[in-house]
Protein backbone atom coordinates (compact mmCIF):
# COMPACT_ATOMS: atom_id res chain seq x y z
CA UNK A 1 25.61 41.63 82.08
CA UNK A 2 21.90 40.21 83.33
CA UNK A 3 22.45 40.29 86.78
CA UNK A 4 18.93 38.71 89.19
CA UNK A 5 18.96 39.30 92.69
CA UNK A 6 16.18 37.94 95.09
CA UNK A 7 15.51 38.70 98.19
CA UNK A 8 12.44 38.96 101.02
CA UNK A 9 12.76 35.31 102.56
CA UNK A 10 13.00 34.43 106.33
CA UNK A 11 11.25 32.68 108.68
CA UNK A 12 7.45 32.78 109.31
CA UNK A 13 4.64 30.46 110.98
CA UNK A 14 2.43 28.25 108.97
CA UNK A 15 -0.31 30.67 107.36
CA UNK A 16 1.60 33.38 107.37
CA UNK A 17 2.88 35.84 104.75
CA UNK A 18 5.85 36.71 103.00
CA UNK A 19 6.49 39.07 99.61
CA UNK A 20 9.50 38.29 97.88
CA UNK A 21 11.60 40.75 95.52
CA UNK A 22 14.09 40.07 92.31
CA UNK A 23 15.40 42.83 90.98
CA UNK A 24 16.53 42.63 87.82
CA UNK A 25 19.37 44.61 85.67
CA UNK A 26 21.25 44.33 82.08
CA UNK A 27 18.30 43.38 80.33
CA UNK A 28 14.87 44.82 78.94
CA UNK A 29 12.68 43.69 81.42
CA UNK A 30 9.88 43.51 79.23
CA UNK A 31 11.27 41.31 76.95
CA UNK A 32 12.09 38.56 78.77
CA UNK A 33 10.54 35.46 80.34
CA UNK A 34 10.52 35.33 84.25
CA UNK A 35 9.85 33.62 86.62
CA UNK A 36 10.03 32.19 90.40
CA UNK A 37 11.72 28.45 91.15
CA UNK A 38 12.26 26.75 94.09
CA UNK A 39 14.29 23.66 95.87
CA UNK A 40 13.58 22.08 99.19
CA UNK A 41 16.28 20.14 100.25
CA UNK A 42 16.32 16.86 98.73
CA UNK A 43 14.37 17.93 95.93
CA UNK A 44 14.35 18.74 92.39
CA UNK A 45 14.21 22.67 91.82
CA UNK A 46 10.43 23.09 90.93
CA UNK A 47 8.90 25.81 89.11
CA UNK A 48 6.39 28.33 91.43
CA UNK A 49 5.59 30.80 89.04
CA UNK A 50 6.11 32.14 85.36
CA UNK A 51 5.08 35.29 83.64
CA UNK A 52 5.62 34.31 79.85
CA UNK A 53 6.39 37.48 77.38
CA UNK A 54 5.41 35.70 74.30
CA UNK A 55 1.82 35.16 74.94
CA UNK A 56 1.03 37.23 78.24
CA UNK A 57 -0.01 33.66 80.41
CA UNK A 58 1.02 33.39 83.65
CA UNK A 59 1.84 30.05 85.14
CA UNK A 60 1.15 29.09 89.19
CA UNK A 61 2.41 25.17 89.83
CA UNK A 62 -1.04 23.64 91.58
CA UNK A 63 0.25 23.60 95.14
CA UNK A 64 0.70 27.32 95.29
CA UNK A 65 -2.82 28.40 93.30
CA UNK A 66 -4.95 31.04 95.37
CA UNK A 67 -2.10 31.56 97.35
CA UNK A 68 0.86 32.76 95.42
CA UNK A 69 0.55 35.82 93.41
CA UNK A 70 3.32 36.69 90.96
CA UNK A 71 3.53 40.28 89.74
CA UNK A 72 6.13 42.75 87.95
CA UNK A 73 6.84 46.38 87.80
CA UNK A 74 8.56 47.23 84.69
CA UNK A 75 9.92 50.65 85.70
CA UNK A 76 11.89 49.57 88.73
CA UNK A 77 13.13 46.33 86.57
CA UNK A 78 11.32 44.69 89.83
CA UNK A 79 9.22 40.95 90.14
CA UNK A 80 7.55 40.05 93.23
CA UNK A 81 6.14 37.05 94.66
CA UNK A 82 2.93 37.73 96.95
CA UNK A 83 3.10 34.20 99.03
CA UNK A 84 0.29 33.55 101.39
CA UNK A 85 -1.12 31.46 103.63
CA UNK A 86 2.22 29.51 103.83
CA UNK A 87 2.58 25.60 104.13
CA UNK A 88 5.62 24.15 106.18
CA UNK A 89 6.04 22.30 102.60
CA UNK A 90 6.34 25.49 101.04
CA UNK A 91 10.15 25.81 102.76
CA UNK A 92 12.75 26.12 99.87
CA UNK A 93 15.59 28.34 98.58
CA UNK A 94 13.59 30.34 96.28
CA UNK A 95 15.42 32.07 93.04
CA UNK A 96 14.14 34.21 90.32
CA UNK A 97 15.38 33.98 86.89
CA UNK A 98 14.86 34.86 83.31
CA UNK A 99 15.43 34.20 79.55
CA UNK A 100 15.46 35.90 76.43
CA UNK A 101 13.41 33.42 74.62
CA UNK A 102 9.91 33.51 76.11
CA UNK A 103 7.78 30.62 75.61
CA UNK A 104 4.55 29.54 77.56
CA UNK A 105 4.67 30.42 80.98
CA UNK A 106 3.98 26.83 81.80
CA UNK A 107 6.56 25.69 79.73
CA UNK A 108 8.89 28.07 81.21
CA UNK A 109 8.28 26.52 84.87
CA UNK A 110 8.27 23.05 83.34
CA UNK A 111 11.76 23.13 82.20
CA UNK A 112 13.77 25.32 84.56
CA UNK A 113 16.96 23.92 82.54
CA UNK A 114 16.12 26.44 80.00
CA UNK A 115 16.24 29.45 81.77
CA UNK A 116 19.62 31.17 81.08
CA UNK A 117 19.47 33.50 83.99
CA UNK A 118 19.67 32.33 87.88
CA UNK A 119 20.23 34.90 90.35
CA UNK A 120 21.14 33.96 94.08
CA UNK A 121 17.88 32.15 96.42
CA UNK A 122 16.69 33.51 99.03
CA UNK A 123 15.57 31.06 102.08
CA UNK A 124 12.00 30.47 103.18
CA UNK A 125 11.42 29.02 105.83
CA UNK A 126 7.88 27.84 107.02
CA UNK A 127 7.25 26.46 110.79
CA UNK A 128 4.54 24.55 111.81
């Protein structure tokens, strides 16, 4: 049973930090697709950040580049999301999820209707 849990969200002041977790279980890490989406109330759920396992890209949407760093650790099943320098328009429920089919990580994040996998968000919260 693929089972995603996020968590590492709260609030924090403009230009400040945050690392977000999703660990990850009933699956071969390694061989799926993952990635980070969000939704800000309002909005459509937007994709942050993919790491594709079909061609090794890794996919940042523009309003997040040189701020957002996505990374994985295979051997604790574990993704992260380094966020910094955060943007009161960066506020969202943020979720990880995954798939078994792995296409280009910024296909992945351009169709979140693909992605099979959802675990629960986790709230960020950015002041100004």
């Amino acid at each position: 049973d693929v089972q995603l849990q996020a968590s590492g969200g709260g609030l924090v002041q403009a230009r400040g930090s945050l690392r977000l977790s999703c660990v990850a279980s009933g699956f071969v890490f390694d061989d799926y697709a993952i990635g980070w989406f969000r939704q800000a109330p309002g909005k459509e759920r937007e994709g942050v950040s993919c790491i594709s396992r079909s061609d090794g890209t890794i996919y940042y949407v523009d309003s997040v580049k040189d701020r957002f760093t996505v990374s994985s650790d295979s051997a604790k099943n574990t993704m992260y999301l380094e966020m910094n320098n955060l943007k009161p328009e960066d506020t969202a429920v943020y979720f990880c999820a995954a798939d078994a089919i792995s296409y280009s990580a910024g296909y992945q994040c351009t169709h979140p209707g693909g992605m099979d996998h959802w675990g629960k968000g986790t709230l960020v919260t950015v002041s100004s």
